[in-house]
C-alpha atoms as a PDB file:
ATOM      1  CA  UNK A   1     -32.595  47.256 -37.630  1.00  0.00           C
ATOM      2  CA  UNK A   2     -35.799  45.136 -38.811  1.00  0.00           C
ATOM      3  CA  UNK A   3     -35.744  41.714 -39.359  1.00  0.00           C
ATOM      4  CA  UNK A   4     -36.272  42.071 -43.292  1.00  0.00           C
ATOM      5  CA  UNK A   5     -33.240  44.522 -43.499  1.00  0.00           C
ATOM      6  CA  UNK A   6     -31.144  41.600 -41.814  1.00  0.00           C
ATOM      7  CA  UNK A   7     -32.303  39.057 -44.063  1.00  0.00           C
ATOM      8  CA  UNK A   8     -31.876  40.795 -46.935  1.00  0.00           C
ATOM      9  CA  UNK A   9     -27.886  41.811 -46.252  1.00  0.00           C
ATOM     10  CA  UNK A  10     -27.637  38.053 -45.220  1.00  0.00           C
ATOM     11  CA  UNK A  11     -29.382  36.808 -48.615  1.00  0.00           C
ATOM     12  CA  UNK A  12     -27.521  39.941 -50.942  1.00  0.00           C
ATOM     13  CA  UNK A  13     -25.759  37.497 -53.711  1.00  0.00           C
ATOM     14  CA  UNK A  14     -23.075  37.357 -54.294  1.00  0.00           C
ATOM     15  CA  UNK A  15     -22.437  38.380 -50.468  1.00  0.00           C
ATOM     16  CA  UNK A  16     -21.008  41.523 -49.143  1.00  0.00           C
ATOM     17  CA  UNK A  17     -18.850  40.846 -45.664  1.00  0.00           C
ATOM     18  CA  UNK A  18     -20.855  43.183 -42.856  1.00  0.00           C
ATOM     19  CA  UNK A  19     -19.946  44.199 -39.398  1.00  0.00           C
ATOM     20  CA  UNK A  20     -23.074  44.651 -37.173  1.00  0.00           C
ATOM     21  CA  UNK A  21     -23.217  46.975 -34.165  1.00  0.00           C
ATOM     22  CA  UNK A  22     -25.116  46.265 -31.278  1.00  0.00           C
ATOM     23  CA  UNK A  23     -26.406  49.197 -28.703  1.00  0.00           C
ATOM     24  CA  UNK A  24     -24.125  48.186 -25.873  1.00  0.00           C
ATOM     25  CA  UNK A  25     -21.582  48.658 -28.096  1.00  0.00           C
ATOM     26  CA  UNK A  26     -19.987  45.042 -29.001  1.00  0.00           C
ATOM     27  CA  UNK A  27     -19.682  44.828 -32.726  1.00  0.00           C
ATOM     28  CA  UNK A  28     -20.093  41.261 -34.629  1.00  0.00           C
ATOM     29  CA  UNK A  29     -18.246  40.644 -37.822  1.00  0.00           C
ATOM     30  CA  UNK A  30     -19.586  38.394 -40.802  1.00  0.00           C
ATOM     31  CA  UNK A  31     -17.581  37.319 -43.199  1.00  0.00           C
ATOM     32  CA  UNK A  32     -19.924  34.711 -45.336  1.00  0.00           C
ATOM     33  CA  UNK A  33     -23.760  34.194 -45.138  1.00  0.00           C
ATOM     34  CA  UNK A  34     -23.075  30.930 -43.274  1.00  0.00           C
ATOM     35  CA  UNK A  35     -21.802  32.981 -40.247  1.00  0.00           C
ATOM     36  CA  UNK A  36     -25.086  34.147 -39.298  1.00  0.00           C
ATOM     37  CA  UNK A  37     -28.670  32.452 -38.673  1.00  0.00           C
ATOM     38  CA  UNK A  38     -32.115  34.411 -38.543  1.00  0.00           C
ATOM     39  CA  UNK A  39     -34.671  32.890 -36.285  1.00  0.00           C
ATOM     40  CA  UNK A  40     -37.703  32.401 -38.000  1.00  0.00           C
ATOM     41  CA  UNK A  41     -40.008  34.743 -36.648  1.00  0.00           C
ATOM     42  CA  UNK A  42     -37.048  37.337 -36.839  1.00  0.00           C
ATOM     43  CA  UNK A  43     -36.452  38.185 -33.552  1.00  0.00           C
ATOM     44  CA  UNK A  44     -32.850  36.976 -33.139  1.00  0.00           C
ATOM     45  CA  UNK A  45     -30.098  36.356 -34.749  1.00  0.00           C
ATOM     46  CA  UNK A  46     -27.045  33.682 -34.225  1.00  0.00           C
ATOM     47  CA  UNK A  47     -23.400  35.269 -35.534  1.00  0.00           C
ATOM     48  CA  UNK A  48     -20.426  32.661 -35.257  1.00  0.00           C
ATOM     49  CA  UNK A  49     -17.404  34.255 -34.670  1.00  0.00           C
ATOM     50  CA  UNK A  50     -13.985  33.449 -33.541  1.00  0.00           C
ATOM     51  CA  UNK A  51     -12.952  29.457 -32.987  1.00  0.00           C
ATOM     52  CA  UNK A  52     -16.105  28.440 -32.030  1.00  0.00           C
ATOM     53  CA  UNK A  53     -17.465  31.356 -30.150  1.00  0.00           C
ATOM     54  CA  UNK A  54     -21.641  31.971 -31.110  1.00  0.00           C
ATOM     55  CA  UNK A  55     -23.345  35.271 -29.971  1.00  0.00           C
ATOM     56  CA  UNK A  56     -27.075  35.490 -29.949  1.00  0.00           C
ATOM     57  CA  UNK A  57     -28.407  38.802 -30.640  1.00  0.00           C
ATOM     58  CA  UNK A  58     -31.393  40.727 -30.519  1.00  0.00           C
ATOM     59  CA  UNK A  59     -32.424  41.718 -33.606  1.00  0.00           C
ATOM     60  CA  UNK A  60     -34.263  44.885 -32.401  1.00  0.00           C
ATOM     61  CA  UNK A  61     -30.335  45.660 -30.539  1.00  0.00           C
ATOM     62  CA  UNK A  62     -28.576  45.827 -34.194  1.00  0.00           C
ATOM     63  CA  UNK A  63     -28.124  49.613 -34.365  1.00  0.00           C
ATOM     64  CA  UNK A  64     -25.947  49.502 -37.655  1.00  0.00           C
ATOM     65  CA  UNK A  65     -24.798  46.958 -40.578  1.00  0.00           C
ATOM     66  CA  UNK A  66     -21.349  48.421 -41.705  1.00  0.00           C
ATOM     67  CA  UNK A  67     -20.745  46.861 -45.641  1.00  0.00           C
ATOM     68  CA  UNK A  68     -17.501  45.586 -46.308  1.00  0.00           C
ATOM     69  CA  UNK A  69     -14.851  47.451 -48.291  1.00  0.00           C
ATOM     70  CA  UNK A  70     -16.166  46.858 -51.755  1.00  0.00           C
ATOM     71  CA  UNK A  71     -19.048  49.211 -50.431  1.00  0.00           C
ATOM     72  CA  UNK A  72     -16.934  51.065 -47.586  1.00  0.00           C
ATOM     73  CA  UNK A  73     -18.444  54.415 -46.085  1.00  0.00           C
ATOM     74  CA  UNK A  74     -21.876  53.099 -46.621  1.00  0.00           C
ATOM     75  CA  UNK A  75     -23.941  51.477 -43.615  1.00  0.00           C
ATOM     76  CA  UNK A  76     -27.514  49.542 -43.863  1.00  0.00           C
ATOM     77  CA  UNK A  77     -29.729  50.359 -40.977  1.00  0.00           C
END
């Protein structure tokens, strides 16, 4: 996934909960736009999850966005 593909799921009003999947296989839900953080230049991303539990990704490592129900069986990549 590209950098402008992210940001635009992230910025999609009103929001649509995603899942992303990562190459190695870990899988990173968001629920709400402020779960997730784009770096500037678009490189990497910052997805909250859990209690307090942050996982920085590589961008370039986001193999899939799976859309939430409202839009279920159809994945942004």
């Amino acid at each position: 996934m590209n950098a402008a593909a992210l940001r635009e799921l992230h910025q999609t009003r009103p929001f649509v909960p995603f899942t992303l999947s990562l190459a190695d296989g870990r899988k990173y839900r968001v629920p709400h736009n402020e779960f997730l953080s784009i770096s500037k230049n678009g490189r990497a991303a910052v997805v909250h999850y859990g209690n307090d539990g942050i996982a920085v990704v590589d961008v370039l490592m986001i193999t899939a966005a799976d859309l939430g129900s409202s839009r279920r069986g159809k994945k942004a990549a």
